[in-house]
PDB file of N, CA and C in Angstrom:
ATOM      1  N   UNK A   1     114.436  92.051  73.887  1.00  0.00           N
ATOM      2  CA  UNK A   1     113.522  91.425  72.968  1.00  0.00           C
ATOM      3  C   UNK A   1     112.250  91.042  73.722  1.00  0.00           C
ATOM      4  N   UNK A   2     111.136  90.851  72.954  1.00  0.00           N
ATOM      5  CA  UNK A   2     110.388  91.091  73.855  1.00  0.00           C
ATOM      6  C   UNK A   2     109.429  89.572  73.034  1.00  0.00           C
ATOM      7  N   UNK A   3     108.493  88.852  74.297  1.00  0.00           N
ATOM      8  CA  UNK A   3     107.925  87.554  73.544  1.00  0.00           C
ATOM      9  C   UNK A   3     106.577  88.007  73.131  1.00  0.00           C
ATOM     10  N   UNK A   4     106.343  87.791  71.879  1.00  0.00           N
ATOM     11  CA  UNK A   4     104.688  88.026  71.345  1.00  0.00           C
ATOM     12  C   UNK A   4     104.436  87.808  71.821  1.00  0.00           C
ATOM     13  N   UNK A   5     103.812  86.710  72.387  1.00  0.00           N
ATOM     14  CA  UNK A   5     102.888  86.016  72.800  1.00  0.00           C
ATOM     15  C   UNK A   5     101.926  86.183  74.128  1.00  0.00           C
ATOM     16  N   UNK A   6     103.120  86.658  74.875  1.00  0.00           N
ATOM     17  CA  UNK A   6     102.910  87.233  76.337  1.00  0.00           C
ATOM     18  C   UNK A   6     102.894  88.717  76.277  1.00  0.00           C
ATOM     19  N   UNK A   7     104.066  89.231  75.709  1.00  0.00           N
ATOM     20  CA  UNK A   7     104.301  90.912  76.164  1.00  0.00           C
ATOM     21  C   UNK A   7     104.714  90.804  76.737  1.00  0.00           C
ATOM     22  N   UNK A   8     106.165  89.913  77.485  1.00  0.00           N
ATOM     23  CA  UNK A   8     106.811  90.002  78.160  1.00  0.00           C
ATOM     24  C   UNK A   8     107.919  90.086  77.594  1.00  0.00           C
ATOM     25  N   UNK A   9     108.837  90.855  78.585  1.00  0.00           N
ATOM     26  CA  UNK A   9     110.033  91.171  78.104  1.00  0.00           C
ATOM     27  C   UNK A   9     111.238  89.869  77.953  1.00  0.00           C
ATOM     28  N   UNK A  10     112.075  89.768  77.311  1.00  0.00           N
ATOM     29  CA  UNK A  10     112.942  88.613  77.039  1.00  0.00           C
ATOM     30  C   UNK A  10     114.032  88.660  78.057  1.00  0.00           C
ATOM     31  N   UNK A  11     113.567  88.772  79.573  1.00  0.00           N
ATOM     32  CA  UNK A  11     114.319  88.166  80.751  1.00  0.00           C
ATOM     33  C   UNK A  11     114.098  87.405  81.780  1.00  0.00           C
ATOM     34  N   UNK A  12     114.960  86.755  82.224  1.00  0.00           N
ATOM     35  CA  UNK A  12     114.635  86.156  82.987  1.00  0.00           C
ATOM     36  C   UNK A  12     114.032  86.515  84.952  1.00  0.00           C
ATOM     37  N   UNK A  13     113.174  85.775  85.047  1.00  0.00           N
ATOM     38  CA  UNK A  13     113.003  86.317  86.460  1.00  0.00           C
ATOM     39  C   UNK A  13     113.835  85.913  87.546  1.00  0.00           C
ATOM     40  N   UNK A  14     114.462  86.850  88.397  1.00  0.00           N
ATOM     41  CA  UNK A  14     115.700  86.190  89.742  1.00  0.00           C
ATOM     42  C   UNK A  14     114.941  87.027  90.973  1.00  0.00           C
ATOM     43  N   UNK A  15     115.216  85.746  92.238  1.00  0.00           N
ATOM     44  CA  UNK A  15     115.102  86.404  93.576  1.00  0.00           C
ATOM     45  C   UNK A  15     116.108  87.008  93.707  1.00  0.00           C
ATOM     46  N   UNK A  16     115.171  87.310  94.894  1.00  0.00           N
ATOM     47  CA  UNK A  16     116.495  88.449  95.632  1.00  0.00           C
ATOM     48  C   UNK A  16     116.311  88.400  96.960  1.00  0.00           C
ATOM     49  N   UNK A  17     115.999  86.956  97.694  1.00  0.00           N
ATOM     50  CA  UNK A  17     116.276  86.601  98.802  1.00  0.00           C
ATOM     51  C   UNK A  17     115.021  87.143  99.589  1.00  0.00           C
ATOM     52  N   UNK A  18     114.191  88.134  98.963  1.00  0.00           N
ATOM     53  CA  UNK A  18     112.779  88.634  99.287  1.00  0.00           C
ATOM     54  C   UNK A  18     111.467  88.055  98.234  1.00  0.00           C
ATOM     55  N   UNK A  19     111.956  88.448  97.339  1.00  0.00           N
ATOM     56  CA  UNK A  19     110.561  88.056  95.899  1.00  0.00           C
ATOM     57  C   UNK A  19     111.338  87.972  94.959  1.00  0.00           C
ATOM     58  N   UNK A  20     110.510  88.427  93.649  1.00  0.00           N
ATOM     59  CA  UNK A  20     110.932  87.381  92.997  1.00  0.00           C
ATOM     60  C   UNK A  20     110.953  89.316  92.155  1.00  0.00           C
ATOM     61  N   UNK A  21     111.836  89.347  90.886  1.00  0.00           N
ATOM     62  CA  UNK A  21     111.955  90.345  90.321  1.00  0.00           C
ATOM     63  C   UNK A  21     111.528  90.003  88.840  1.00  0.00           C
ATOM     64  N   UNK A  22     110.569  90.821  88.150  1.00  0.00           N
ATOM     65  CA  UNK A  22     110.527  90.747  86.740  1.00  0.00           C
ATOM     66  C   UNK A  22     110.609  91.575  86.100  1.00  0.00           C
ATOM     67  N   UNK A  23     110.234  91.905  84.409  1.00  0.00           N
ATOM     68  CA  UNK A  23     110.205  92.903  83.395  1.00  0.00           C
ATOM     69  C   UNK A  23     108.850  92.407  83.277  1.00  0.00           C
ATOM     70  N   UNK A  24     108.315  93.710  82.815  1.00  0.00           N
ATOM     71  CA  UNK A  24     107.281  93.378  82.005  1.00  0.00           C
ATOM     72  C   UNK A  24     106.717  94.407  81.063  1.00  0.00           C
ATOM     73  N   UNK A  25     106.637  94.495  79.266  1.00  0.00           N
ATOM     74  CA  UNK A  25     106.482  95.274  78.671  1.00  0.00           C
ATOM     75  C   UNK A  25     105.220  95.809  78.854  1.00  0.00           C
ATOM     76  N   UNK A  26     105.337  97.029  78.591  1.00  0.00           N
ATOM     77  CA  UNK A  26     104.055  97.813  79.045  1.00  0.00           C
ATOM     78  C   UNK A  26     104.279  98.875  78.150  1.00  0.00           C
ATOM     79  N   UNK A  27     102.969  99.338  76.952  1.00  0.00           N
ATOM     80  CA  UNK A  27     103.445 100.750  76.346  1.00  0.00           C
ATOM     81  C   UNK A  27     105.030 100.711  76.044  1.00  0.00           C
ATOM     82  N   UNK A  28     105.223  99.805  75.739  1.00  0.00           N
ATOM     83  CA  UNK A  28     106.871  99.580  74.190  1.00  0.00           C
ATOM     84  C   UNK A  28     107.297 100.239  75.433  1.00  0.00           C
ATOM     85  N   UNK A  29     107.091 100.470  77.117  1.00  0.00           N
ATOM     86  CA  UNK A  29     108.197 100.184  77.990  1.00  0.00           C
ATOM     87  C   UNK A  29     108.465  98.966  78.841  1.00  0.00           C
ATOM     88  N   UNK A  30     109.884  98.937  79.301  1.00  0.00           N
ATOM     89  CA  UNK A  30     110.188  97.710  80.208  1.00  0.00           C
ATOM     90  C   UNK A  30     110.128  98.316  81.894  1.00  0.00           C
ATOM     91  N   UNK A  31     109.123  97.485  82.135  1.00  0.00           N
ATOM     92  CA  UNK A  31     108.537  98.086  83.483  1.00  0.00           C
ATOM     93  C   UNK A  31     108.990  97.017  84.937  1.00  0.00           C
ATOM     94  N   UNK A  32     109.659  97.708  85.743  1.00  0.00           N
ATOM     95  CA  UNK A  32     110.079  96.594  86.379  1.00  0.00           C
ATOM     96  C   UNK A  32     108.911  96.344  87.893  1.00  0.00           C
ATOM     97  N   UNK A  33     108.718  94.899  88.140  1.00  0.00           N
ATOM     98  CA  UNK A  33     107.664  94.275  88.798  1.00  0.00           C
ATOM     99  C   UNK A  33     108.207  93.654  90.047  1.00  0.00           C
ATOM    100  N   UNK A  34     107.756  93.079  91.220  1.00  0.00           N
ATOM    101  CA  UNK A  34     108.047  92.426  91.504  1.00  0.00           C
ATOM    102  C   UNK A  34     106.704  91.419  92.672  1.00  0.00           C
ATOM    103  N   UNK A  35     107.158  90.513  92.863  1.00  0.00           N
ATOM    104  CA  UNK A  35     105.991  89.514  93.875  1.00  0.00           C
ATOM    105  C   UNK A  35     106.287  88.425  94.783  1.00  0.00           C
ATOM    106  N   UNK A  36     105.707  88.369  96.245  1.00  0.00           N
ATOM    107  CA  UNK A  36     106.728  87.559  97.327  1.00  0.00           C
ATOM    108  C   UNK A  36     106.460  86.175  97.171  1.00  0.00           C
ATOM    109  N   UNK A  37     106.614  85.516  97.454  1.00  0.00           N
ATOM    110  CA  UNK A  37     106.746  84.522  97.935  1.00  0.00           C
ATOM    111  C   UNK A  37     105.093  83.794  98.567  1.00  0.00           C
ATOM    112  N   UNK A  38     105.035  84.822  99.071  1.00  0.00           N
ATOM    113  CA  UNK A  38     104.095  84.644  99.758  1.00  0.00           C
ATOM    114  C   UNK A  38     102.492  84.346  98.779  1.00  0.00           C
ATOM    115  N   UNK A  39     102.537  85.465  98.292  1.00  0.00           N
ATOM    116  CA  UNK A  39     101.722  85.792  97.143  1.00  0.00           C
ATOM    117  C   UNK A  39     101.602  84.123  95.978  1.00  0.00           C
ATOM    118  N   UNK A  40     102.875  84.222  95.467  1.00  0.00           N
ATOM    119  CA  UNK A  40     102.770  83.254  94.760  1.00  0.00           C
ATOM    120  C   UNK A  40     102.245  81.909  95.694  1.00  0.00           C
ATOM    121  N   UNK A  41     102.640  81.777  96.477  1.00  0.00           N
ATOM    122  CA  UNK A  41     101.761  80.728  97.146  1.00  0.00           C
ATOM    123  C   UNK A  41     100.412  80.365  96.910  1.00  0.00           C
ATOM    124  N   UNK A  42     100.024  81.486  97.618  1.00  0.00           N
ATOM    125  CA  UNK A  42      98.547  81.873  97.541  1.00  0.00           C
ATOM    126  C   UNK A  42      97.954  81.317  95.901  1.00  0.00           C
ATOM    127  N   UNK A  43      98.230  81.621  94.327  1.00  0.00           N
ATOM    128  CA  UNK A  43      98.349  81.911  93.257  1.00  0.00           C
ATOM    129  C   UNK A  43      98.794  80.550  93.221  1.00  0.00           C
ATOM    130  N   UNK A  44      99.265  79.454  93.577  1.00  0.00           N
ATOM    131  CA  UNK A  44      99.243  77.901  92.814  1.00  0.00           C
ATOM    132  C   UNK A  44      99.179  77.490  94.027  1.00  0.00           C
ATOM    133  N   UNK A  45      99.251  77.161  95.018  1.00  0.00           N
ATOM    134  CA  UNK A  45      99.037  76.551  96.066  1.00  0.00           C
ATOM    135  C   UNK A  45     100.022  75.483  96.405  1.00  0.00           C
ATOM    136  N   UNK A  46     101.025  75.824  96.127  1.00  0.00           N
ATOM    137  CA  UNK A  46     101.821  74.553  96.580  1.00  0.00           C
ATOM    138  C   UNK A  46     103.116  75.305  97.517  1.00  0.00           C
ATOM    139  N   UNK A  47     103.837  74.155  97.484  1.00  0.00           N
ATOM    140  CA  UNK A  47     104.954  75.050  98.428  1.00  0.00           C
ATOM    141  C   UNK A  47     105.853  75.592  98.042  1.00  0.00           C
ATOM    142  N   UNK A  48     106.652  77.040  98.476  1.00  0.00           N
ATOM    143  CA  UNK A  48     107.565  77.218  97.380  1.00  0.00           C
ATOM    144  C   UNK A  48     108.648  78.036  98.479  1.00  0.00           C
ATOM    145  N   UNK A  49     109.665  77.728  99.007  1.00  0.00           N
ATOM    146  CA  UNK A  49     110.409  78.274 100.050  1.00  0.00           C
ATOM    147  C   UNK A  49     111.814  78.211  99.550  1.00  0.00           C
ATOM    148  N   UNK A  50     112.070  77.716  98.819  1.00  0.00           N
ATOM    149  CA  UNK A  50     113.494  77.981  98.087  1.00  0.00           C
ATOM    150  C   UNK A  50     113.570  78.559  96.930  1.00  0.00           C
ATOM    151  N   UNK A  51     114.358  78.876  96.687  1.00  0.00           N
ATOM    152  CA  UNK A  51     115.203  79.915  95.600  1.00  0.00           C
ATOM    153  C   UNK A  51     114.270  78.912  94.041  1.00  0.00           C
ATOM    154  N   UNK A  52     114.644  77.937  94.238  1.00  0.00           N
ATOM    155  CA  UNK A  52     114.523  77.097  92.765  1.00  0.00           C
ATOM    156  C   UNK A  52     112.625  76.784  93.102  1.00  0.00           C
ATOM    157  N   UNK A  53     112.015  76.351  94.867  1.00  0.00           N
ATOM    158  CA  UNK A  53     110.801  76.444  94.038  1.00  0.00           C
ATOM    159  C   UNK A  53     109.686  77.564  93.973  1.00  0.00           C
ATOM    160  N   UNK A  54     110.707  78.619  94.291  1.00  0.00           N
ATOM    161  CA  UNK A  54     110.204  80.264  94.261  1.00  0.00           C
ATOM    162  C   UNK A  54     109.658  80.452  92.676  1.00  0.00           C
ATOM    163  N   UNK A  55     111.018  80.169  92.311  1.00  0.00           N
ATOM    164  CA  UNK A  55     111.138  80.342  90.608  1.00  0.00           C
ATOM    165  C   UNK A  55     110.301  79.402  89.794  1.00  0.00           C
ATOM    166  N   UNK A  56     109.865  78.149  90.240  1.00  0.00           N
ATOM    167  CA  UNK A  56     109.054  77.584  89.682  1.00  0.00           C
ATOM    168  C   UNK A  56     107.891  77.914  89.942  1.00  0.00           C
ATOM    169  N   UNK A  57     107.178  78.388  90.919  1.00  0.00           N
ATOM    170  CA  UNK A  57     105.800  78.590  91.324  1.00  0.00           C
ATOM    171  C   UNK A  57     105.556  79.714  90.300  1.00  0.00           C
ATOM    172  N   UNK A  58     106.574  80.924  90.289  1.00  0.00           N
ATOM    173  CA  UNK A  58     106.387  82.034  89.596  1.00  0.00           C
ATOM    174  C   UNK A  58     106.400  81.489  87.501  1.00  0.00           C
ATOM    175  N   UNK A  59     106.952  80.839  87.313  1.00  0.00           N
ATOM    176  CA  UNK A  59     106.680  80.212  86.064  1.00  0.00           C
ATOM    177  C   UNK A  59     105.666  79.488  86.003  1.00  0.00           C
ATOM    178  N   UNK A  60     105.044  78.725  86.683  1.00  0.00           N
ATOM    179  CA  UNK A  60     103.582  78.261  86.546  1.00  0.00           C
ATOM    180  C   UNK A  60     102.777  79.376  86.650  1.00  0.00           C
ATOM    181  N   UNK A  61     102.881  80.331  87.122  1.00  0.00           N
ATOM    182  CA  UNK A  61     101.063  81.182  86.811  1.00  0.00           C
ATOM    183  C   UNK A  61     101.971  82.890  86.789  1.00  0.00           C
ATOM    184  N   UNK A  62     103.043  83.032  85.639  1.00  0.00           N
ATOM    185  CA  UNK A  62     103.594  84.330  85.310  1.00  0.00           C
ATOM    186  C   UNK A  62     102.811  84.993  84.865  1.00  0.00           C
ATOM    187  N   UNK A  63     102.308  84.381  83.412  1.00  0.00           N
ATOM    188  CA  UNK A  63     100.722  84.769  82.693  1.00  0.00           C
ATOM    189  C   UNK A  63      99.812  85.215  83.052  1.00  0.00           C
ATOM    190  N   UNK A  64      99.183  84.772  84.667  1.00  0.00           N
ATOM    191  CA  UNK A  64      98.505  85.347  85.533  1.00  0.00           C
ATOM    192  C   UNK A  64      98.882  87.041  86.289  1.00  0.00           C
ATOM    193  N   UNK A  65     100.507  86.359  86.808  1.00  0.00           N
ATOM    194  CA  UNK A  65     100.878  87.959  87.249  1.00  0.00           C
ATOM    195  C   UNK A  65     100.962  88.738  86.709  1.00  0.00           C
ATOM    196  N   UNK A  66     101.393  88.940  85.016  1.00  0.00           N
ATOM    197  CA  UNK A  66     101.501  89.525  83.888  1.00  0.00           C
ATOM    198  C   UNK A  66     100.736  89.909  84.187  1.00  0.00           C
ATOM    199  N   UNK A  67      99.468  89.742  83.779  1.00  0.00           N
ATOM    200  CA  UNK A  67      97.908  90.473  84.006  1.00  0.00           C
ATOM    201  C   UNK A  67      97.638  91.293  84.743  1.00  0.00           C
ATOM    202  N   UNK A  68      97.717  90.733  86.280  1.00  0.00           N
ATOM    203  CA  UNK A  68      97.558  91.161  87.459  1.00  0.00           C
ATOM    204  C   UNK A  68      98.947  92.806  87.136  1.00  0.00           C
ATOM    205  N   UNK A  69      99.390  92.418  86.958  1.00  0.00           N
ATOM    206  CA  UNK A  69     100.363  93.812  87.050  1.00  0.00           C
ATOM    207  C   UNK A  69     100.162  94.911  85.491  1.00  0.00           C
ATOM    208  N   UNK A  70      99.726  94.215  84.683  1.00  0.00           N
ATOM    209  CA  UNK A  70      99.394  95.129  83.610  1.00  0.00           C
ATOM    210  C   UNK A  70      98.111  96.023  83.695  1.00  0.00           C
ATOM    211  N   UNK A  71      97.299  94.950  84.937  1.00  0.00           N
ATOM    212  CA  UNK A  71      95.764  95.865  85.240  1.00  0.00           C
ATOM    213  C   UNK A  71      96.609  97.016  86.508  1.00  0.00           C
ATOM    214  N   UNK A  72      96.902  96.398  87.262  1.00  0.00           N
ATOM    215  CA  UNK A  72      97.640  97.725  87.722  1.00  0.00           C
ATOM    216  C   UNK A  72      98.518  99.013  87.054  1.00  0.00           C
ATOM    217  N   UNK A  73      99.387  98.488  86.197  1.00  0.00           N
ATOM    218  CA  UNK A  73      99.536  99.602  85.190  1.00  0.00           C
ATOM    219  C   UNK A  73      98.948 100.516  84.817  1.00  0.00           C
ATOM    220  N   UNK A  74      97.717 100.222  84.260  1.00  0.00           N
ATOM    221  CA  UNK A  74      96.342 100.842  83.790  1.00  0.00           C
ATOM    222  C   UNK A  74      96.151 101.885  84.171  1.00  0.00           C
ATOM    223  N   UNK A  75      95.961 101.077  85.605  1.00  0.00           N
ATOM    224  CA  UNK A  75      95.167 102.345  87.021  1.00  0.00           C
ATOM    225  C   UNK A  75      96.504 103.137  87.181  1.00  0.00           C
ATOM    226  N   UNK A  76      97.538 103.382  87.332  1.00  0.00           N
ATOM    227  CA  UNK A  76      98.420 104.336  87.382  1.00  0.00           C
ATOM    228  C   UNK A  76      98.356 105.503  86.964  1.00  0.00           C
ATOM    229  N   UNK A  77      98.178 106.609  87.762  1.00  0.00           N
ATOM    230  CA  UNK A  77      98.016 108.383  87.554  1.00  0.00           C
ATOM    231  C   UNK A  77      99.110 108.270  86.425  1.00  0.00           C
ATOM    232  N   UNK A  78     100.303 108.108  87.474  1.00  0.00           N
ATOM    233  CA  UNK A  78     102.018 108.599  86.782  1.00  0.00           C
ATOM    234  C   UNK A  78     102.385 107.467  86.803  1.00  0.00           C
ATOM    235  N   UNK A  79     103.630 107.612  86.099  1.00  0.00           N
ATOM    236  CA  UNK A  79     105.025 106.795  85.916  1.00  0.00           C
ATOM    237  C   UNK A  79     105.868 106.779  87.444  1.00  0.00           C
ATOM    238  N   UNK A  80     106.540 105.488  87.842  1.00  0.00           N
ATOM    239  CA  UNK A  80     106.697 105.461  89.031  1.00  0.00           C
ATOM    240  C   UNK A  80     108.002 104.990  88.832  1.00  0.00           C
ATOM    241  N   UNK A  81     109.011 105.370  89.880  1.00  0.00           N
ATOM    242  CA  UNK A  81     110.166 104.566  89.613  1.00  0.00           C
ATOM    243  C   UNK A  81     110.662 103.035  90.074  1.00  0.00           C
ATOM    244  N   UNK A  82     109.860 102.815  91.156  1.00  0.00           N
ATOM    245  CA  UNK A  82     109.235 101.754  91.919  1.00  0.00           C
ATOM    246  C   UNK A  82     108.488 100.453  91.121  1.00  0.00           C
ATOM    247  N   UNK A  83     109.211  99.237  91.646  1.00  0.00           N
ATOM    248  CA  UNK A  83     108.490  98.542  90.741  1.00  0.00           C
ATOM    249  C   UNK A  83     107.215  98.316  91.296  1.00  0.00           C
ATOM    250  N   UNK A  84     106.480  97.667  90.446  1.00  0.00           N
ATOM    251  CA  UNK A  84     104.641  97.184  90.544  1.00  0.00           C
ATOM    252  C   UNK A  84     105.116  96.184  91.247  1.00  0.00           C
ATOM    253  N   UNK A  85     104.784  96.095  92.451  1.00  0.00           N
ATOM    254  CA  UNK A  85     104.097  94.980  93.581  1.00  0.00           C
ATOM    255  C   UNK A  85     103.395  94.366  93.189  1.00  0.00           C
ATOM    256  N   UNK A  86     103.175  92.953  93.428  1.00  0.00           N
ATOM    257  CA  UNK A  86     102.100  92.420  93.192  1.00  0.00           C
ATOM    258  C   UNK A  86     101.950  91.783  95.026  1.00  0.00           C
ATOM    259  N   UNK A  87     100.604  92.425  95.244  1.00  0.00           N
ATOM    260  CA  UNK A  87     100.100  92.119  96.848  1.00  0.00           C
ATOM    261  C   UNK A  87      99.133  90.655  96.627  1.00  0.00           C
ATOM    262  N   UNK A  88      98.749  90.907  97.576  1.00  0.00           N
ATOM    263  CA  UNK A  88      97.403  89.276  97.696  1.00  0.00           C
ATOM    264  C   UNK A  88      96.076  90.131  97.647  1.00  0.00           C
ATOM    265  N   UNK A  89      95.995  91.710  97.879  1.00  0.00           N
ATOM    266  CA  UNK A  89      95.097  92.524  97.726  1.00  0.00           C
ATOM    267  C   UNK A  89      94.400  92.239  96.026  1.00  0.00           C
ATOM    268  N   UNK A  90      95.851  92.438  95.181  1.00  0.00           N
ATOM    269  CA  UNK A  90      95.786  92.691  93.642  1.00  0.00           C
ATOM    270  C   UNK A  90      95.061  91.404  93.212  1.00  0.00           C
ATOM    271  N   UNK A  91      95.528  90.272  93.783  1.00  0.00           N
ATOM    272  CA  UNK A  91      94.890  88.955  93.160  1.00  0.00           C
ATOM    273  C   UNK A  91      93.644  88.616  93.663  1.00  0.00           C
ATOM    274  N   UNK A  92      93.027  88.942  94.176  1.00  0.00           N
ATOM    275  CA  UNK A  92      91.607  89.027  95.151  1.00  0.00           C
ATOM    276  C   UNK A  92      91.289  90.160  94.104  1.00  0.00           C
ATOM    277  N   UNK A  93      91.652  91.359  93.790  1.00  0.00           N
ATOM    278  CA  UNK A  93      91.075  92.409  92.710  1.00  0.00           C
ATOM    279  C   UNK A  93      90.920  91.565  91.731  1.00  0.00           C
ATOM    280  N   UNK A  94      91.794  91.429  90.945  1.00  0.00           N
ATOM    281  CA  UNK A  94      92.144  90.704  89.679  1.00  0.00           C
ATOM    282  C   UNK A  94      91.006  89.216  89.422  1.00  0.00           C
ATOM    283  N   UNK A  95      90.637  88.096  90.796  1.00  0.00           N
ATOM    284  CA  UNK A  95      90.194  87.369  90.283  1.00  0.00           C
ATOM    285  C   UNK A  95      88.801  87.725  90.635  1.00  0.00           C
ATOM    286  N   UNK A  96      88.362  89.173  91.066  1.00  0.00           N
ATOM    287  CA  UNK A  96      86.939  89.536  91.223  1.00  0.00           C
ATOM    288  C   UNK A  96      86.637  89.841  89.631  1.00  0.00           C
ATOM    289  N   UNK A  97      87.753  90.545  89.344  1.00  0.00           N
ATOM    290  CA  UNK A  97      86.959  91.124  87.799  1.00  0.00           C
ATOM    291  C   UNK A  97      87.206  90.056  86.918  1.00  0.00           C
ATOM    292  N   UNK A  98      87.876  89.051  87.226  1.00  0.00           N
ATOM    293  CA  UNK A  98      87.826  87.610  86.156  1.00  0.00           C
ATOM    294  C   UNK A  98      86.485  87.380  86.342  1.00  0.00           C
ATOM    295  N   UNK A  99      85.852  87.260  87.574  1.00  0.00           N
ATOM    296  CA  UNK A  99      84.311  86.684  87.543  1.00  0.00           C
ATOM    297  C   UNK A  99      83.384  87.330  86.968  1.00  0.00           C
ATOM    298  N   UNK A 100      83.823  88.645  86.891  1.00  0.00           N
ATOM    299  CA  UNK A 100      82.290  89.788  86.873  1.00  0.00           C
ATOM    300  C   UNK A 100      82.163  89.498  85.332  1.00  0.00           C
ATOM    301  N   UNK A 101      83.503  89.552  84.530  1.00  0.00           N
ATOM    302  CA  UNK A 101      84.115  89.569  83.117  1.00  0.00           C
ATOM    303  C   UNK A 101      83.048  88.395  82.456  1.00  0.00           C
ATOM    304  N   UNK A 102      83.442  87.286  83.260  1.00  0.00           N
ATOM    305  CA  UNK A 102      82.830  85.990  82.904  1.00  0.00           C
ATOM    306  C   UNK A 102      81.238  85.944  82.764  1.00  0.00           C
ATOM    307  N   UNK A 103      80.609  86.370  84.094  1.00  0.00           N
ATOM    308  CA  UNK A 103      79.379  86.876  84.272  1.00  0.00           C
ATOM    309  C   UNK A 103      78.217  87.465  83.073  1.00  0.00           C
ATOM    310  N   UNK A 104      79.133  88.611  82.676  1.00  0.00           N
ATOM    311  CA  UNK A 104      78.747  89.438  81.946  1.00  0.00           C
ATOM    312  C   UNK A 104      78.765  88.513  80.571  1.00  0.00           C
ATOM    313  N   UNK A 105      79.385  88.004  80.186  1.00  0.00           N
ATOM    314  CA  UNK A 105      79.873  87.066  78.802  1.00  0.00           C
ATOM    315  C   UNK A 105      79.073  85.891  78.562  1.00  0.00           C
ATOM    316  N   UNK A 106      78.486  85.700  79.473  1.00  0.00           N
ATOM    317  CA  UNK A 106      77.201  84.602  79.898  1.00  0.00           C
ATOM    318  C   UNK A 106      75.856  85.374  79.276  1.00  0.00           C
TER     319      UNK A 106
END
């Protein structure tokens, strides 16, 4: 099932002792994602080194990664079997074209 609101798919996100694993609907498919630890850091700024506040950092700014991984989608030649990474590269992409977006809307 999948949530209006977001376009996300109706599961839950679990580590895996590396990052953090998600769904995310894309083109009425379920596309699987994933993002470290590290990353999410970066992306709320607080601390997040355990299992439980891995999972919380990643629920405060999902909405964000959503994005960040649906603009990567985009850019995709092919279909991959591999999930979408989300790097610290992508969010440095992602919050350049938030600005330019903004810029322009001005």
């Amino acid at each position: 099932m999948t949530d209006k609101r977001t376009g996300s798919a109706d599961t839950a996100a679990r580590w895996d002792g590396r990052r953090v694993l998600f769904v995310l609907q894309h083109d009425a498919q379920a596309v699987p994602c994933a993002i470290s630890p590290g990353v999410l850091r970066e992306l709320t700024s607080r601390r997040c080194f355990k299992r439980e506040e891995v999972l919380q950092c990643f629920t405060a700014v999902r909405a964000q990664v959503e994005a960040i991984a649906k603009g990567k989608l985009q850019r995709r030649v092919a279909p991959s079997p591999m999930p979408v990474t989300i790097w610290s590269t992508d969010v440095e992409d992602y919050g350049a074209a938030s600005s330019e977006s903004e810029g322009l809307a001005r």
